[in-house]
Structures are given as structure tokens and as C-alpha cells.
Protein backbone atom coordinates (compact mmCIF):
# COMPACT_ATOMS: atom_id res chain seq x y z
CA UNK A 1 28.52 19.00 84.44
CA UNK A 2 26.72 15.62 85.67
CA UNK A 3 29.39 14.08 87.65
CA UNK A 4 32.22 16.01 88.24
CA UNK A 5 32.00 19.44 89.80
CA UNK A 6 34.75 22.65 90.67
CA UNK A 7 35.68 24.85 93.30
CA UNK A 8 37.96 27.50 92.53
CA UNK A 9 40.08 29.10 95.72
CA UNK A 10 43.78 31.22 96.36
CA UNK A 11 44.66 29.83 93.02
CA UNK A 12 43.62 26.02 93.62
CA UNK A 13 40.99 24.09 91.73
CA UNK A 14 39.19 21.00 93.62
CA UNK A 15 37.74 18.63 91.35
CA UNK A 16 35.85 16.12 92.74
CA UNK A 17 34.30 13.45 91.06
CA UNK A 18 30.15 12.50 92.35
CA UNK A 19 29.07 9.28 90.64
CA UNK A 20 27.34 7.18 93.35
CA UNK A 21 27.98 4.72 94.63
CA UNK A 22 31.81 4.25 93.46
CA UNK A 23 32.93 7.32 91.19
CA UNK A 24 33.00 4.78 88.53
CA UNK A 25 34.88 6.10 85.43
CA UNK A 26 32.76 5.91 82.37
CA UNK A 27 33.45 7.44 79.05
CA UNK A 28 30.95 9.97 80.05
CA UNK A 29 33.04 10.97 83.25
CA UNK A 30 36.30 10.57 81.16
CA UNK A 31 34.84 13.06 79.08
CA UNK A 32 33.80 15.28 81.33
CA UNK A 33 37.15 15.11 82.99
CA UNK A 34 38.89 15.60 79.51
CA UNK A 35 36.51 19.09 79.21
CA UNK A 36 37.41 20.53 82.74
CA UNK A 37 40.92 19.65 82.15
CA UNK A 38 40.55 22.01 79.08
CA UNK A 39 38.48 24.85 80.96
CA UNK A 40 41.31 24.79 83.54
CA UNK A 41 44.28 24.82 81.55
CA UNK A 42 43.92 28.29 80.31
CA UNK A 43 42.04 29.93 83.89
CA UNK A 44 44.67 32.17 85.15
CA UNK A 45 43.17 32.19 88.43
CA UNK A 46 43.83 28.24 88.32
CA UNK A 47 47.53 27.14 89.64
CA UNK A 48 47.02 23.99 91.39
CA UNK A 49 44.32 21.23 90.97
CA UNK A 50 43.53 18.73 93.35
CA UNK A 51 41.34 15.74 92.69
CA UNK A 52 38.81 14.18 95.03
CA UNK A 53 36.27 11.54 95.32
CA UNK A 54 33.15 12.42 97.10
CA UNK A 55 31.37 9.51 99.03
CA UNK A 56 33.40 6.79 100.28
CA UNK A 57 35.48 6.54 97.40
CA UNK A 58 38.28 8.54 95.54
CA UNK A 59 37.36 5.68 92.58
CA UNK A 60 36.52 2.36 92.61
CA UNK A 61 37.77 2.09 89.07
CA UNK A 62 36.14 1.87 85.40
CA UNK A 63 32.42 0.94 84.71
CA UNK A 64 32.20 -2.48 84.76
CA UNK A 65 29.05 -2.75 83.41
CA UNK A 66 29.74 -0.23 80.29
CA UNK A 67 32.10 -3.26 79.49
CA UNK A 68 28.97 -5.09 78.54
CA UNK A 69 27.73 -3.04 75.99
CA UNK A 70 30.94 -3.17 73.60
CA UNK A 71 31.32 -6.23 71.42
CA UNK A 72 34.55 -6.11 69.42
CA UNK A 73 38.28 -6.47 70.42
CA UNK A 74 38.78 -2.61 68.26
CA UNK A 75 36.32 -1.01 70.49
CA UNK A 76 37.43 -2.27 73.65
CA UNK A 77 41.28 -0.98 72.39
CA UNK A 78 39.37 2.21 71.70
CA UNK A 79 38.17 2.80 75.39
CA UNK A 80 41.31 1.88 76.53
CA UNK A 81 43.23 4.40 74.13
CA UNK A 82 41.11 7.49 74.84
CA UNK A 83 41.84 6.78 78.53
CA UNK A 84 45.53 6.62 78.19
CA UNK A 85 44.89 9.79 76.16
CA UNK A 86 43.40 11.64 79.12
CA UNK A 87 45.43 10.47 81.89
CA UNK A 88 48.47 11.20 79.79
CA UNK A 89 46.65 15.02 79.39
CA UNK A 90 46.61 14.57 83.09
CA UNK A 91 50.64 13.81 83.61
CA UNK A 92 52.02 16.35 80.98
CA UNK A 93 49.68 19.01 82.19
CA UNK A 94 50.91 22.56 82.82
CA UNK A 95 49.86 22.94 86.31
CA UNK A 96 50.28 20.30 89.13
CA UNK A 97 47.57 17.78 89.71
CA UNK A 98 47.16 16.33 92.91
CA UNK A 99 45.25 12.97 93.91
CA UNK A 100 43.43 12.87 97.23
CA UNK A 101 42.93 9.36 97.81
CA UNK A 102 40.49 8.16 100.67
CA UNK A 103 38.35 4.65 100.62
CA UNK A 104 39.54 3.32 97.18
CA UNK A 105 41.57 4.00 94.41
CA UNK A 106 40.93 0.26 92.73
CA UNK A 107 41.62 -0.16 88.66
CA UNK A 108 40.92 2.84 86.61
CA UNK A 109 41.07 5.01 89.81
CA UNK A 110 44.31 3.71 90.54
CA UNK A 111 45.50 4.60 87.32
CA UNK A 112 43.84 8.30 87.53
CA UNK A 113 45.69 8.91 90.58
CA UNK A 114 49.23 7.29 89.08
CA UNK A 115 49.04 10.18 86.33
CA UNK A 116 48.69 13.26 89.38
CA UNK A 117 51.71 14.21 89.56
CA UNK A 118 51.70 14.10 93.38
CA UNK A 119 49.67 11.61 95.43
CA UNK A 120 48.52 11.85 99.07
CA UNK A 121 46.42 9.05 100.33
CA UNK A 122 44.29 7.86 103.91
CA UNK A 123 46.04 5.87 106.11
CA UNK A 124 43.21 3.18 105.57
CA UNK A 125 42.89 3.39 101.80
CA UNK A 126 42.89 0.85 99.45
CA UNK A 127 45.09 0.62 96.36
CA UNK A 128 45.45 -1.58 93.53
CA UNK A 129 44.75 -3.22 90.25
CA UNK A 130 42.45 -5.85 90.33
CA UNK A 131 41.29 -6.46 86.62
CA UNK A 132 42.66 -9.71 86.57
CA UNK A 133 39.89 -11.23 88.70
CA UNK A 134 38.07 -10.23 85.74
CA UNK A 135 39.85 -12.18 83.23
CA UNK A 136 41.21 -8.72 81.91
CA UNK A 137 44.17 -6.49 82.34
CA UNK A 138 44.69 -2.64 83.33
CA UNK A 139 43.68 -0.69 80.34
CA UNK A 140 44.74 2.68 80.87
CA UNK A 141 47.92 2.39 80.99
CA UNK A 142 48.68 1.15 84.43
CA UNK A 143 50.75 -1.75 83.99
CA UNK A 144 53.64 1.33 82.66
CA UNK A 145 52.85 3.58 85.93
CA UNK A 146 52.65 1.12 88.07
CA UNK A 147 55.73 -1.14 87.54
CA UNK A 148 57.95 2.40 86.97
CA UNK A 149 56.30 4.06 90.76
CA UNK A 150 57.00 0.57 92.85
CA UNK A 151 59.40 -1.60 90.67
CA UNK A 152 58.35 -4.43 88.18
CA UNK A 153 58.32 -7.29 90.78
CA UNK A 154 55.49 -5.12 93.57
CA UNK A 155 53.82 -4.56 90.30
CA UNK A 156 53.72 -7.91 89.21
CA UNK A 157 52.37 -8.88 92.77
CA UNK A 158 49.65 -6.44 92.83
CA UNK A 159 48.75 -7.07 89.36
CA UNK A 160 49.32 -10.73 89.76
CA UNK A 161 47.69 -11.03 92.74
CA UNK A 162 44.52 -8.77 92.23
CA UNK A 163 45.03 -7.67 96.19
CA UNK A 164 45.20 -3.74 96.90
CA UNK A 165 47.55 -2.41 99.54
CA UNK A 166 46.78 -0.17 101.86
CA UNK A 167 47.88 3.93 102.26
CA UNK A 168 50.60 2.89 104.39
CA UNK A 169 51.99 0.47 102.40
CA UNK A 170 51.61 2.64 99.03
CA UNK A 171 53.81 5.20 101.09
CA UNK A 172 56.59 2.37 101.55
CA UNK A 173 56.34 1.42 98.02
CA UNK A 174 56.76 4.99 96.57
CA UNK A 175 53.12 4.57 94.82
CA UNK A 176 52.11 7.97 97.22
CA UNK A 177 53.89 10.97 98.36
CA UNK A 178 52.09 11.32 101.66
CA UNK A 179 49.61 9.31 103.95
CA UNK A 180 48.03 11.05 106.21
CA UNK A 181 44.61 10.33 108.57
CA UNK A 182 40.99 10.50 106.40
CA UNK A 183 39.98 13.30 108.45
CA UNK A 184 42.87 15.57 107.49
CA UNK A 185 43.45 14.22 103.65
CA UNK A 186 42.11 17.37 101.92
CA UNK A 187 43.95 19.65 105.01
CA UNK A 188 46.75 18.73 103.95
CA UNK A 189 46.80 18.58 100.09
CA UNK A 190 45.63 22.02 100.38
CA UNK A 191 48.63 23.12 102.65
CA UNK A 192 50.96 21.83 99.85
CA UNK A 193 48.74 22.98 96.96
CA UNK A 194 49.24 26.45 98.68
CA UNK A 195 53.17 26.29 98.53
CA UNK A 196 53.05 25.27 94.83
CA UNK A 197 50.62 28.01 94.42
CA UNK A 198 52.79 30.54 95.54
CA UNK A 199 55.21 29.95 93.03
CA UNK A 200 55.97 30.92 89.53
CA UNK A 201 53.35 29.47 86.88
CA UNK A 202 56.13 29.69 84.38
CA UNK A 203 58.85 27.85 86.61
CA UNK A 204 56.15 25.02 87.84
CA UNK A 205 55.28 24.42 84.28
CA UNK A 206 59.14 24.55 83.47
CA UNK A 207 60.08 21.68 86.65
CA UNK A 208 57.09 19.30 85.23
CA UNK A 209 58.29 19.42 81.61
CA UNK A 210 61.63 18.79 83.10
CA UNK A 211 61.01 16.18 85.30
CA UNK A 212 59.24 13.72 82.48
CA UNK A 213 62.13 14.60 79.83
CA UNK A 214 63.30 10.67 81.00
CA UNK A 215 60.00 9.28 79.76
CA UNK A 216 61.00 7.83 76.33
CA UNK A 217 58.93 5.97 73.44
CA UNK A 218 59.24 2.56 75.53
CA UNK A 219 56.33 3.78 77.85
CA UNK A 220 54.11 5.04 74.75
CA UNK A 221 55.09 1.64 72.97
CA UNK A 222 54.17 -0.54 76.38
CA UNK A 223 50.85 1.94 76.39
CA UNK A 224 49.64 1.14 73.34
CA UNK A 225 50.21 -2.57 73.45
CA UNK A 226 48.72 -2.08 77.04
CA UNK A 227 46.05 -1.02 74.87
CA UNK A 228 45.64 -3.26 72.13
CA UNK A 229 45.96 -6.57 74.47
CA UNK A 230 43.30 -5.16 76.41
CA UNK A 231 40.96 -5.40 73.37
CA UNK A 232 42.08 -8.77 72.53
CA UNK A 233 41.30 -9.97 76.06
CA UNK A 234 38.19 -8.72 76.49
CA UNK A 235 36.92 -11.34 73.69
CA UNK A 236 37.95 -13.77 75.57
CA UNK A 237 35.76 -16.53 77.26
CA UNK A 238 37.34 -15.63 80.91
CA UNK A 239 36.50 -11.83 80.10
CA UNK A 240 32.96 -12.53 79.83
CA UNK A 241 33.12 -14.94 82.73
CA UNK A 242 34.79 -12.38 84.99
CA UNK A 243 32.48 -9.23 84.13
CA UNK A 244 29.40 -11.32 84.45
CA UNK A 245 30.45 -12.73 87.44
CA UNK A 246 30.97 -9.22 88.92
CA UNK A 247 27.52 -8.18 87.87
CA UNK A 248 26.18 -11.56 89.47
CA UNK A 249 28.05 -10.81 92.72
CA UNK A 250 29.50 -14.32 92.29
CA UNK A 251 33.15 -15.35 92.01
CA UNK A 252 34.28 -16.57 88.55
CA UNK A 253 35.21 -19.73 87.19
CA UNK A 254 38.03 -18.84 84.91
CA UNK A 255 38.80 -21.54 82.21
CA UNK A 256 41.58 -19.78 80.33
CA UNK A 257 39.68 -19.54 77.09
């Protein structure tokens, strides 16, 4: 594997993502994530996973500049499909998945971390979804995780707004289950990925099925429009404003074209 590696321990896997500088998600790490999520699935040994950023980030969110290289509206609905596809692997997976979130979980790592089924996160850390100061919207399906974790009108703010919040403040929203100090972040996902761990495989896979049975086809429907307005906007004049501007290091001049 190029950018994601494993460590295998009393029944917990740590996958931690290592794509300087911000664990950008690319198709290629998607993939890759996809893949390990398969290898794990069926390892016995395997009980808990835990996910983890190496560097300063937990993930600074998609590849902005793998944006440039697709041209039309069906390709751009494509990436954002096979993304909902493997963070929806992620939230109907077998075993728990748990999202250790230090320095930045910003777009797509945001929307990683939303489809862990458990969430702890730095006191400092930053959370959000900022695509619109691109001229584009969450693509994988965040705008459906986000507004059912902290309500429709925090999610409109953050989404509205383009401003992250910070650990604490995801903890008073409901977005994480813990917040704990940087230094002890993977301490303590361990300690509760060894409690899980100690319980029956069958009954943990039996209290996850259980616990989405409320997730009806409103959230699929809402994903795939997610998905398909996605596309349209990225043809859009403010799109390729907002991506270049990134690239530039600039701030955009949005024209709503």
C-alpha cells in the first residue's frame, strides 16, 4: 500500500492514512481504503478498527487539485458516487470503526470520520465543511451526515458558513463522542476499542445492524442527489473560480455563474 498502512494488535486494527502534507483523499487513497476495508472484513484476528491521520492532520479533505483533471458534470457525479459508496462500506461495516481526529478533519475528511461509527477528536481540532468557498458542495455525502449528527440549522451554518468548529464544540453539537487532549487521542480510542473488543463479534455486528435499521431511502435519495448536484456544480464558472483560486493561494471572486 502507498498511502495507507496497518497495525494489527489484541484484536484492533489502526489504519492510518500517510499522504503528506494533508492526507488528502484521492481516488487512489479511496481505493486503497476500499481494499483494506475488504482485507479486514474477513481477518478474524480483526474486531475493532480505528482510523488515524499521521502528520498534522487526520484529513484535510479531498484532492483539490485531482478536481482539475475531470471535465464533465458525469464524471465529477462519478467521484462523488464511489465515495458515498465507500464511506457507506465504512458505516454498515461489520466491525466498529473508530475516527481519531487530531489537526483537521476539513471536507472529505469530515465526511470519512461522520461514517465511523464512533468519533473521538483533539480538544484543538478543526471540523467542518468548507467546499462552498470553492463554489462547490460536499460530495460524499455529507450534507445527509452532517445535518442528521448536529441538526439541519448547525449544518446549514457550517455548510453555509464554510467555518470549522473546533473538538470542543463538535462534542456540544453531538458531531463526536469524545474530546480528549492531542497527546492522549489514540490512548484513549484504544481503551474503548479494547472494551468493544472484548465482546461478542456476532452481538457487535448484531447492535450496528440494529442501530441503522432507522436509516430509510430518504438518506440514499438525498445521497445521490448530493451526488448528482455535485457534478452539475462543478461546471460551473464559480467552481473553476474557487479551485483555481485554491491552487493560486488567492481568495475567489465568486460571480454566481
Amino acid at each position: 500500500m502507498e498511502f495507507l498502512s496497518v497495525k494489527k494488535e489484541n484484536y484492533v486494527a489502526t489504519v492510518t492514512f500517510n499522504r503528506p502534507p494533508a492526507n488528502a483523499l484521492a481516488s487512489s487513497v479511496l481505493k486503497e481504503l476500499d481494499a483494506v476495508l475488504a482485507e479486514l472484513e474477513v481477518d478474524r484476528d480483526v474486531r475493532v478498527l480505528i482510523i488515524h491521520g499521521e502528520g498534522k492532520f487526520f484529513s484535510a479533505g479531498a484532492d483539490i487539485k485531482e478536481f482539475t483533471t475531470i471535465e464533465t458534470a458525469e464524471d465529477f457525479s462519478e467521484l462523488a458516487k464511489k465515495g458515498q459508496e465507500v464511506f457507506e462500506r465504512i458505516e454498515q461495516y461489520p466491525k466498529p470503526v473508530i475516527a481519531a481526529i487530531h489537526g483537521a478533519a476539513l471536507g472529505g475528511g469530515l465526511e470519512l470520520a461522520m461514517a465511523c461509527h464512533i468519533r473521538f477528536a483533539s480538544e484543538s481540532a478543526k471540523l467542518g465543511l468548507p467546499e462552498l468557498q470553492l463554489g462547490i458542495i460536499p460530495g460524499f455525502a455529507g450534507s445527509q451526515r452532517l445535518t442528521r449528527y448536529v441538526g439541519v440549522a448547525k449544518a446549514l451554518e457550517m455548510m453555509l458558513t464554510s467555518e470549522p468548529i473546533t473538538g470542543k464544540e463538535a462534542y456540544q453539537a453531538g458531531l463526536v463522542n469524545h474530546v480528549v487532549k492531542e497527546e492522549e487521542l489514540l490512548e484513549k480510542a484504544y481503551e474503548l476499542a479494547a472494551k468493544i473488543a472484548a465482546k461478542s463479534p456476532l452481538s457487535v455486528k448484531a447492535v450496528i445492524e440494529l442501530a441503522y435499521m432507522n436509516k430509510n431511502s430518504s438518506f440514499q435519495e438525498g445521497c445521490e442527489k448530493e451526488a448528482n448536484l455535485f457534478g452539475q456544480l462543478f461546471q460551473s464558472a464559480d467552481a473553476k473560480e474557487g479551485i483555481q483560486a485554491f491552487i493560486e493561494k488567492r481568495k475567489p471572486n465568486f460571480k454566481g455563474e
